[in-house]
Each structure stands twice: as C-alpha cells, then as structure tokens.
Protein backbone atom coordinates (compact mmCIF):
# COMPACT_ATOMS: atom_id res chain seq x y z
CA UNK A 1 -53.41 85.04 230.37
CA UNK A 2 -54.63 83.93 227.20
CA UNK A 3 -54.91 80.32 226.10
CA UNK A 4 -53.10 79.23 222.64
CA UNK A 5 -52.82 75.78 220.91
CA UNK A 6 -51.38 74.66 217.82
CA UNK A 7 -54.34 73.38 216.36
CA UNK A 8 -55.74 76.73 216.85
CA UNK A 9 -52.96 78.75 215.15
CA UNK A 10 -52.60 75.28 211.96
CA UNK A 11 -56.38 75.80 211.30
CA UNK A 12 -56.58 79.42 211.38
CA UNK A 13 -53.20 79.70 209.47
CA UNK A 14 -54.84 77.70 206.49
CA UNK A 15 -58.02 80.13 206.45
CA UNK A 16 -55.84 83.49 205.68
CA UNK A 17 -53.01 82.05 203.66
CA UNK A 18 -52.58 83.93 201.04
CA UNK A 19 -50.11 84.13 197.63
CA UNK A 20 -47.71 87.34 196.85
CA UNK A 21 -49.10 87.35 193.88
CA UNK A 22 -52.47 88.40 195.52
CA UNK A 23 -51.48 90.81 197.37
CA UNK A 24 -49.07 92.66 195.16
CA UNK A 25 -50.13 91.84 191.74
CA UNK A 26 -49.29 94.62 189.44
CA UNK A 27 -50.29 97.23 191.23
CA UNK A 28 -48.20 100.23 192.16
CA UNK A 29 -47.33 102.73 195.15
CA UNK A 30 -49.46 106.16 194.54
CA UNK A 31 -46.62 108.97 195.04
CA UNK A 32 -49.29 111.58 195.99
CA UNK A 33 -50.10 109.50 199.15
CA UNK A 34 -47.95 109.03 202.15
CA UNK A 35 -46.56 105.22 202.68
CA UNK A 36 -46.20 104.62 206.21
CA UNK A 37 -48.71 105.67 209.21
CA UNK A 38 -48.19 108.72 210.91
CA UNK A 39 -47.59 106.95 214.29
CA UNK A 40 -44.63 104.98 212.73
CA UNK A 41 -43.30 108.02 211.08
CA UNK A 42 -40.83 110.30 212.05
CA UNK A 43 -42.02 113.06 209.43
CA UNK A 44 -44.53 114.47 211.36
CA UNK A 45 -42.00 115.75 214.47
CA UNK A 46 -39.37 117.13 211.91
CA UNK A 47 -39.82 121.22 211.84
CA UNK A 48 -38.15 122.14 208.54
CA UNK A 49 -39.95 120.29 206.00
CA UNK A 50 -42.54 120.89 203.83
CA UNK A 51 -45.63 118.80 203.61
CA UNK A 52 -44.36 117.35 200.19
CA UNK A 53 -41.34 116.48 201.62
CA UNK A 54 -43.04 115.08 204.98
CA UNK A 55 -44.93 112.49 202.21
CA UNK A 56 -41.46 112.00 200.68
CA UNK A 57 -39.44 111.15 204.07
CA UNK A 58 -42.51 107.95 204.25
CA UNK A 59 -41.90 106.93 200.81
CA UNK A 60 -37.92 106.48 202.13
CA UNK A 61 -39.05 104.90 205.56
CA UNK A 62 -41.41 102.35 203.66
CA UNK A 63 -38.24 100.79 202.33
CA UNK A 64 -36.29 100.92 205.90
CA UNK A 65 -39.65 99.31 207.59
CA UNK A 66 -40.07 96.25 205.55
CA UNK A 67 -36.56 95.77 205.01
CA UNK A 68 -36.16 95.70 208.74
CA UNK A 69 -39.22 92.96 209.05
CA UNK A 70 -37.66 91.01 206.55
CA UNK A 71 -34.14 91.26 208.38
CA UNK A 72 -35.18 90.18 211.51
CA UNK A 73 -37.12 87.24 209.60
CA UNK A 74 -33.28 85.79 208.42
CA UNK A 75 -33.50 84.67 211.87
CA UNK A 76 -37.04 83.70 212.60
CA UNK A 77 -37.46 81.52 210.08
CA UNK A 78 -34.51 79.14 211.01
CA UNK A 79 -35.22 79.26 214.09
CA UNK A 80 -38.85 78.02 214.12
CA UNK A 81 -37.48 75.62 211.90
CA UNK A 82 -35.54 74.45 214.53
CA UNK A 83 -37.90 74.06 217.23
CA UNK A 84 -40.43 71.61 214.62
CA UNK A 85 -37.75 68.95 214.67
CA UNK A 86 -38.59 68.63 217.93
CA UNK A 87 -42.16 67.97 217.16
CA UNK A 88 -41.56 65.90 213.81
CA UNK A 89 -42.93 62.57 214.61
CA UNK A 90 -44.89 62.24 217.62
CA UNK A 91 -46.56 65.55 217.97
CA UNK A 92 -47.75 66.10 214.10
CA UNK A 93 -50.39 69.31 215.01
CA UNK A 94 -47.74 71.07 216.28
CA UNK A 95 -44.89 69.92 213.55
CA UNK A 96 -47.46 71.29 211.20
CA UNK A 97 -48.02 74.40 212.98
CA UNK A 98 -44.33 75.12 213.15
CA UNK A 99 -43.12 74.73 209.49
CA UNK A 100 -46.22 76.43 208.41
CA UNK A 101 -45.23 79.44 210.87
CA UNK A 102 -41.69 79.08 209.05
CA UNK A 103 -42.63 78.35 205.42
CA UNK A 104 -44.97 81.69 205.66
CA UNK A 105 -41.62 83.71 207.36
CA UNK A 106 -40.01 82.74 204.07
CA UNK A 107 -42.90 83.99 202.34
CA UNK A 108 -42.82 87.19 204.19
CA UNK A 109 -39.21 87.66 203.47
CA UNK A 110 -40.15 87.54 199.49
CA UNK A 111 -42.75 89.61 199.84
CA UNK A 112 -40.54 92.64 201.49
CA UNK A 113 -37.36 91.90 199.18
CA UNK A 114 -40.67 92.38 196.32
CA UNK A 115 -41.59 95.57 198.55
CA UNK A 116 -38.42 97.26 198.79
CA UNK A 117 -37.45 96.70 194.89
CA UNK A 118 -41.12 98.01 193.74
CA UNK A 119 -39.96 101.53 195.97
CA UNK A 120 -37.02 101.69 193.58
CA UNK A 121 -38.44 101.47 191.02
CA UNK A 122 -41.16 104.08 192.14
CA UNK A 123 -38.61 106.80 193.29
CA UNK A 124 -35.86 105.82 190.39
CA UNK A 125 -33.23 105.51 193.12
CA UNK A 126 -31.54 102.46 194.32
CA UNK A 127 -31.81 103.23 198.23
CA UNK A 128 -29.41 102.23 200.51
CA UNK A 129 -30.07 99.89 203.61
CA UNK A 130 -28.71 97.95 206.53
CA UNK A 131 -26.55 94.89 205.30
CA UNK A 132 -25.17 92.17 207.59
CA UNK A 133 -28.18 89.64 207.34
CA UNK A 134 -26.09 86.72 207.59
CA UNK A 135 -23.74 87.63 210.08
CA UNK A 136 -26.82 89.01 212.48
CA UNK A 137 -28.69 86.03 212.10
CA UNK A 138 -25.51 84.00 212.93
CA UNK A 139 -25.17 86.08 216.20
CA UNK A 140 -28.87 86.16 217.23
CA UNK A 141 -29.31 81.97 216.62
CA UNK A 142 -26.09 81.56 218.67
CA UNK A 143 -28.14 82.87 221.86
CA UNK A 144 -30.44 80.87 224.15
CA UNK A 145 -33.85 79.72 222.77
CA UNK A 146 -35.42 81.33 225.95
CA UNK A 147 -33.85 84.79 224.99
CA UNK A 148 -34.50 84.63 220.81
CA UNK A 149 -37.80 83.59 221.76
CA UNK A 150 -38.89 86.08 223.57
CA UNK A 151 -37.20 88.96 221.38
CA UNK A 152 -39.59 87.25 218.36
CA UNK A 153 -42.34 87.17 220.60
CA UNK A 154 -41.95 91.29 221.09
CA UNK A 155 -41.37 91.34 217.16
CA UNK A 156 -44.67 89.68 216.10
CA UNK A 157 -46.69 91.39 218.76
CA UNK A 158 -45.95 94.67 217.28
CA UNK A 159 -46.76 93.54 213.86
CA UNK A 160 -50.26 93.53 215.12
CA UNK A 161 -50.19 96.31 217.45
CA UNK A 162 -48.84 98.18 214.03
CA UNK A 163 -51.68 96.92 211.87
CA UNK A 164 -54.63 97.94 213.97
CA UNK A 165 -53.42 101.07 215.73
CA UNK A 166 -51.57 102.94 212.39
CA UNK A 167 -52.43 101.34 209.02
CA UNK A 168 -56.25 99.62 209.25
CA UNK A 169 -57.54 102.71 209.72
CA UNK A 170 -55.28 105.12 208.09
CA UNK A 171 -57.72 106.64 205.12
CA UNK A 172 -54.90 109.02 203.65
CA UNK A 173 -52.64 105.83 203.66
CA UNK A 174 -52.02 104.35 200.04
CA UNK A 175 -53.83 101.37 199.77
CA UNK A 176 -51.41 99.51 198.20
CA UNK A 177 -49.46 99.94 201.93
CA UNK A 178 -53.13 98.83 203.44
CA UNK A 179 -53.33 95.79 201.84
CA UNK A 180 -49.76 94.40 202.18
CA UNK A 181 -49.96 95.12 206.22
CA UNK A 182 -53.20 93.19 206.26
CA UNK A 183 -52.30 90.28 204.79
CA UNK A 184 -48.48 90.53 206.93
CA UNK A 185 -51.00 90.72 210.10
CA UNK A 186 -52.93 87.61 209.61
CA UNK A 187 -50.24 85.74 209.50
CA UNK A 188 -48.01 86.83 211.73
CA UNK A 189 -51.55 86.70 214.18
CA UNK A 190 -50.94 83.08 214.57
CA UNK A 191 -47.02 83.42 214.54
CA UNK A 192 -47.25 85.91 218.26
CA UNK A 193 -49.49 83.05 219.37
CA UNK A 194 -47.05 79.87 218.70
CA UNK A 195 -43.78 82.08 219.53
CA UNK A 196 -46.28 82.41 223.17
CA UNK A 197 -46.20 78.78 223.45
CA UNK A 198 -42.20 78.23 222.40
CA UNK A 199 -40.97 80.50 225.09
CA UNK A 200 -42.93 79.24 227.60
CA UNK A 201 -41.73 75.85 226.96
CA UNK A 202 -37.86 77.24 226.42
CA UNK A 203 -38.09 79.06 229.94
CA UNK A 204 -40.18 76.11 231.17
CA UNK A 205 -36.83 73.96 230.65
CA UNK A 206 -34.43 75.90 232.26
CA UNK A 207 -33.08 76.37 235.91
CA UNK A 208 -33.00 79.53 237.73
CA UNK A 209 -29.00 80.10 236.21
CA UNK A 210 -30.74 79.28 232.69
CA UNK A 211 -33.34 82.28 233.18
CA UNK A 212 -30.88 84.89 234.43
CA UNK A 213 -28.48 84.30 231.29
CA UNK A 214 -31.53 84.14 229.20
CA UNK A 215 -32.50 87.69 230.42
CA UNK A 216 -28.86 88.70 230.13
CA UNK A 217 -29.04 87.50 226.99
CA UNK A 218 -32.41 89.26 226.25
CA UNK A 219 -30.95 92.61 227.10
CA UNK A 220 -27.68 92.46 224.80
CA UNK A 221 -30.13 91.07 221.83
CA UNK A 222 -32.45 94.39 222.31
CA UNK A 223 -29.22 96.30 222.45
CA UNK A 224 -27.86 94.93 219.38
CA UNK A 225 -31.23 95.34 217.66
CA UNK A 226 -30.78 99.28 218.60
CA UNK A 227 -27.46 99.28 216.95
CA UNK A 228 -29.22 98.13 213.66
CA UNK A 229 -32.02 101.05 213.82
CA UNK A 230 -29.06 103.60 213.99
CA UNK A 231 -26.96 101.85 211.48
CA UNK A 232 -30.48 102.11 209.01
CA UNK A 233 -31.30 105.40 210.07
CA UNK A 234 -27.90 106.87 208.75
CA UNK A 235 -28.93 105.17 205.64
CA UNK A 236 -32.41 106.48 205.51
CA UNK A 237 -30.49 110.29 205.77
CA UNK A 238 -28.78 109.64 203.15
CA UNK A 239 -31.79 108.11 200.89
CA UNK A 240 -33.48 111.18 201.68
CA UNK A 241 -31.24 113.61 200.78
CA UNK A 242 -30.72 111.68 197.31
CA UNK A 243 -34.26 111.38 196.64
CA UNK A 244 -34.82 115.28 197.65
CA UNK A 245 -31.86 116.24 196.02
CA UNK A 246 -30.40 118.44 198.55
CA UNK A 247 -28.09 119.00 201.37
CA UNK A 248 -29.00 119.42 205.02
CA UNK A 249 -27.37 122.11 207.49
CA UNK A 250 -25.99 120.59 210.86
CA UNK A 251 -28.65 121.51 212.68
CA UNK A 252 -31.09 119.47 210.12
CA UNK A 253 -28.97 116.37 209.57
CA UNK A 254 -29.14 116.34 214.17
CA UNK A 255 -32.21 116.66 213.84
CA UNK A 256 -33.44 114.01 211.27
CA UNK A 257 -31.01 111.54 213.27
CA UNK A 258 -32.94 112.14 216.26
CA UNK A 259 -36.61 111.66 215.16
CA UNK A 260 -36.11 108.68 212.72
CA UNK A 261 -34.17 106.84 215.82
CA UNK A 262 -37.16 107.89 218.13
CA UNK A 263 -39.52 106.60 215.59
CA UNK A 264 -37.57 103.34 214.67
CA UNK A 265 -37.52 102.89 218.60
CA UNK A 266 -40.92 102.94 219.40
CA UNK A 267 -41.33 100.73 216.09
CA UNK A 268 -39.07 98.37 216.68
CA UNK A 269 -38.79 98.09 220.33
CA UNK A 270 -41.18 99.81 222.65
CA UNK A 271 -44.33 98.94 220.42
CA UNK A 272 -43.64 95.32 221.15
CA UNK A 273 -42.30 95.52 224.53
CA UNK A 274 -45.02 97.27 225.74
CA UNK A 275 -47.57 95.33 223.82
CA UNK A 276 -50.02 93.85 226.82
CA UNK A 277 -49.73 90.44 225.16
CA UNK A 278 -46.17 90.43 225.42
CA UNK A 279 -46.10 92.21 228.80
CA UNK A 280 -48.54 88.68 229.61
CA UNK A 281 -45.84 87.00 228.64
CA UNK A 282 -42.78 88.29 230.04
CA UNK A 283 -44.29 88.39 233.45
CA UNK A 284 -45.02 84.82 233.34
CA UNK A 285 -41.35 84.00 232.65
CA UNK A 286 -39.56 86.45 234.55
CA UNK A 287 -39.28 87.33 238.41
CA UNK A 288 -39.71 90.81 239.35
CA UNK A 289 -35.97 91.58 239.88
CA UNK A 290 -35.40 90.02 236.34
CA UNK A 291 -37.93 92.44 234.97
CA UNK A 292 -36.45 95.50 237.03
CA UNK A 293 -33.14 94.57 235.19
CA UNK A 294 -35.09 94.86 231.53
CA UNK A 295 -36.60 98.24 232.13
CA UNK A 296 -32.96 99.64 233.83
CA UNK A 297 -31.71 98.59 230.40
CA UNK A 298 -34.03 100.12 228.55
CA UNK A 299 -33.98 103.27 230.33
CA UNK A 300 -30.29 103.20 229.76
CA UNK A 301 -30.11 102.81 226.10
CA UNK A 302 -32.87 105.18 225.60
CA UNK A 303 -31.27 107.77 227.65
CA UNK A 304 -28.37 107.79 225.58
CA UNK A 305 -28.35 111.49 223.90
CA UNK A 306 -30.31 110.83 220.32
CA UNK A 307 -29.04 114.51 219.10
CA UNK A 308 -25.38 113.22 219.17
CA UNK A 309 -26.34 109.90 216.90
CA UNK A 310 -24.64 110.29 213.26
C-alpha cells in the first residue's frame, strides 16, 4: 500500500493551485463538440438517436456531472474542516494540509456553480437539477467519520480515475471540458491522498462494534447516493427533451432512464469503488466478512430492474 504524508500532499497542493479565473476565463463551450467522455456518457448505448442528438444528450449530462461533484462537495468541505481542528495547534503540517484540502473544496464548488450557469447560458435553457444540498449534507455529516470518510475517499479516487481514463486523452472532447477536469484532478490528487490518511486514523479509533456500524453505515450512504443519481437522472430526461424540443414514446423515455442510471452508476459509484487505490484502502480497514457485506449490497441495489426507474 502506498505511503502518504501531509507534507507531501501541503507542498504539492501549493505547486498546482490554481485561480477560476484561469481556468475559465472567458472562454466558452464549443456546441459542435461533445462535453463529457464517451466512457461517462450514456449517449453512446441509446439506439434511437441521432449523432447530433448523441452530442446534445453530453451537453445536458455536463451540467448533471459537475453539479453532482459540487453536491457531494456541500459535505466534503465541512467535513475536512472538521477533522483540522483536531490538528490546529500541535500538528501545524497537517492543520495546513487540511484547510487547504477544504478551502480548495470551496473553490471547486464555485467553479461547478460557474460551470453549470455557463451551460445555460450556452443552450438558452435554465436546466433542471437535483436540489436538497443542505438537507443531504445534514444527513451524510450526521454519520460516523469512519463511514463519510471512506465514501469521500471512493469520490476523489474516481475524480482521477475520470481524468486519465476519459477526458486527458479525449481529442474530440471540447477543450474547454479538458482543461477544467485537469485542473479539478490536481487538486483533488492530493485530496484522495489525505482522505487515505483520515480514514485510516477514523477506523484506527474505533472498536470492532465501531467498524461494523461504520460499514453499516457505509452501505446506507452508497444507497442514498443511488437515490440522488435517479432523482438527477429524471431531471436530465426532462432537460433533454426541452433542449431537443420533443417528446419521447414509452419505450424511449425506459430506455433513456436506464442508460443515464447505468452511466451515473459506474460514474458515481463503481468507478471509485473499484478504483485499486480505494480497493487498497478498504481492505486495510475492513475484514473479509465486512467486505462480503459491501459487494452483497451492491449487487443488490444494482440488481434492482433499471427499465422500471421513472
């Protein structure tokens, strides 16, 4: 297993920081080009659309995927917050490293909310997404440290995995889309490393009753988060259909349900889960039987029939 340190993720932190203003500028999305990777996309597995309105279903799922990064962020940012008290005045490198990881969270939350209204204003529609920040955050921040830790830990793992699998390399990408994804993965390079560190400590402190409701607890936060991708894709039907200005049959509307929940899964969940960092992880806090009780949660959420969703 890897070996991470504060100072590490401080110094390296202060070498890519870097200003919305840099990454954004003025510049705008291209129309002609799609706006999310093909791999993160469920336009590519939908059979009745044209290649125009393949490009058109990313330009709607742009909006859903940083508004989703910035949701979960309500509750990152807090929370990491939280953990440099304990820090504050006798361990300063990793006090630093803490409310920098936060402070750039914040950051990242500006940057999507700066995202999402640019998309408006490039497809003249005010699109609908998930609401409830407040309340979430509320319900994830009531849960163990162990358990929210290790959820954040899948979230920024997947960050990279998304960065270097779909967009680095994505040449019919818009570049706009490139650059904001490169500059999210720097950061958030250091952020997988320190959440590494928190959840060993959080598991570190707890007794074997403390790990079981942490996994319990791990299991009904993953749940939840699958509520949310349903909740969003229902919205992202809708945007489409707006933005396309047309109605779907049945059949189509059962089918768009089913392959923007697959994608949002694998982007949202399984990308991180799966991620060998986290896997690193997870085995290291975990007992076998503990992890046999993840993946028979898994399997049973995902087994649930996507064509019945909206």
């Amino acid at each position: 297993m890897p070996t991470y340190s504060y100072a590490n993720c401080l110094a390296n932190a202060y070498k890519v920081n870097w200003r919305i203003e840099e990454v954004l500028g003025t510049r705008r999305f291209d129309p002609t080009k799609r706006w999310l990777p093909r791999s993160l996309s469920a336009s590519q597995a939908i059979s009745f659309l044209s290649d125009g309105e393949r490009r058109a279903l990313t330009h709607v799922e742009l909006s859903a995927y940083a508004h989703l990064f910035g949701y979960v962020e309500e509750f990152i940012a807090p929370k990491v917050s939280a953990l440099a008290r304990d820090y504050e005045i006798d361990q300063r490198v990793a006090f630093d490293a803490l409310t920098s990881f936060a402070a750039e969270e914040v950051k990242h939350m500006n940057l999507f909310r700066a995202v999402r209204d640019r998309v408006d204003e490039e497809l003249g529609l005010r699109l609908a997404r998930l609401g409830g920040e407040a309340e979430t955050a509320r319900f994830v921040l009531g849960q163990s440290t162990a358990a929210v830790m290790l959820l954040t830990s899948a979230i920024e793992w997947l960050t990279q995995r998304h960065y270097l699998d779909a967009f680095k390399d994505d040449a019919d990408l818009d570049p706009l889309i490139q650059a904001i994804f490169k500059a999210h993965w720097l950061e958030e390079s250091q952020h997988a490393q320190l959440d590494h560190l928190e959840t060993m400590r959080a598991f570190g402190a707890l007794d074997e009753a403390g790990r079981e409701r942490a996994v319990d607890e791990l299991i009904a936060l993953v749940t939840a988060v699958d509520g949310l991708l349903r909740q969003q894709v229902e919205h992202d039907v809708e945007n489409f259909a707006r933005l396309l200005g047309r109605q779907f049959d049945t059949a189509q509307i059962a089918e768009l349900h089913r392959e923007l929940l697959r994608a949002k899964r694998w982007t949202f969940i399984l990308s991180g889960v799966t991620h060998p960092r986290f896997d690193e992880l997870f085995h290291a806090v975990t007992t076998p039987a503990q992890r046999e009780r993840v993946g028979a949660a898994l399997e049973a959420l995902f087994a649930d029939p996507m064509e019945t969703v909206g």
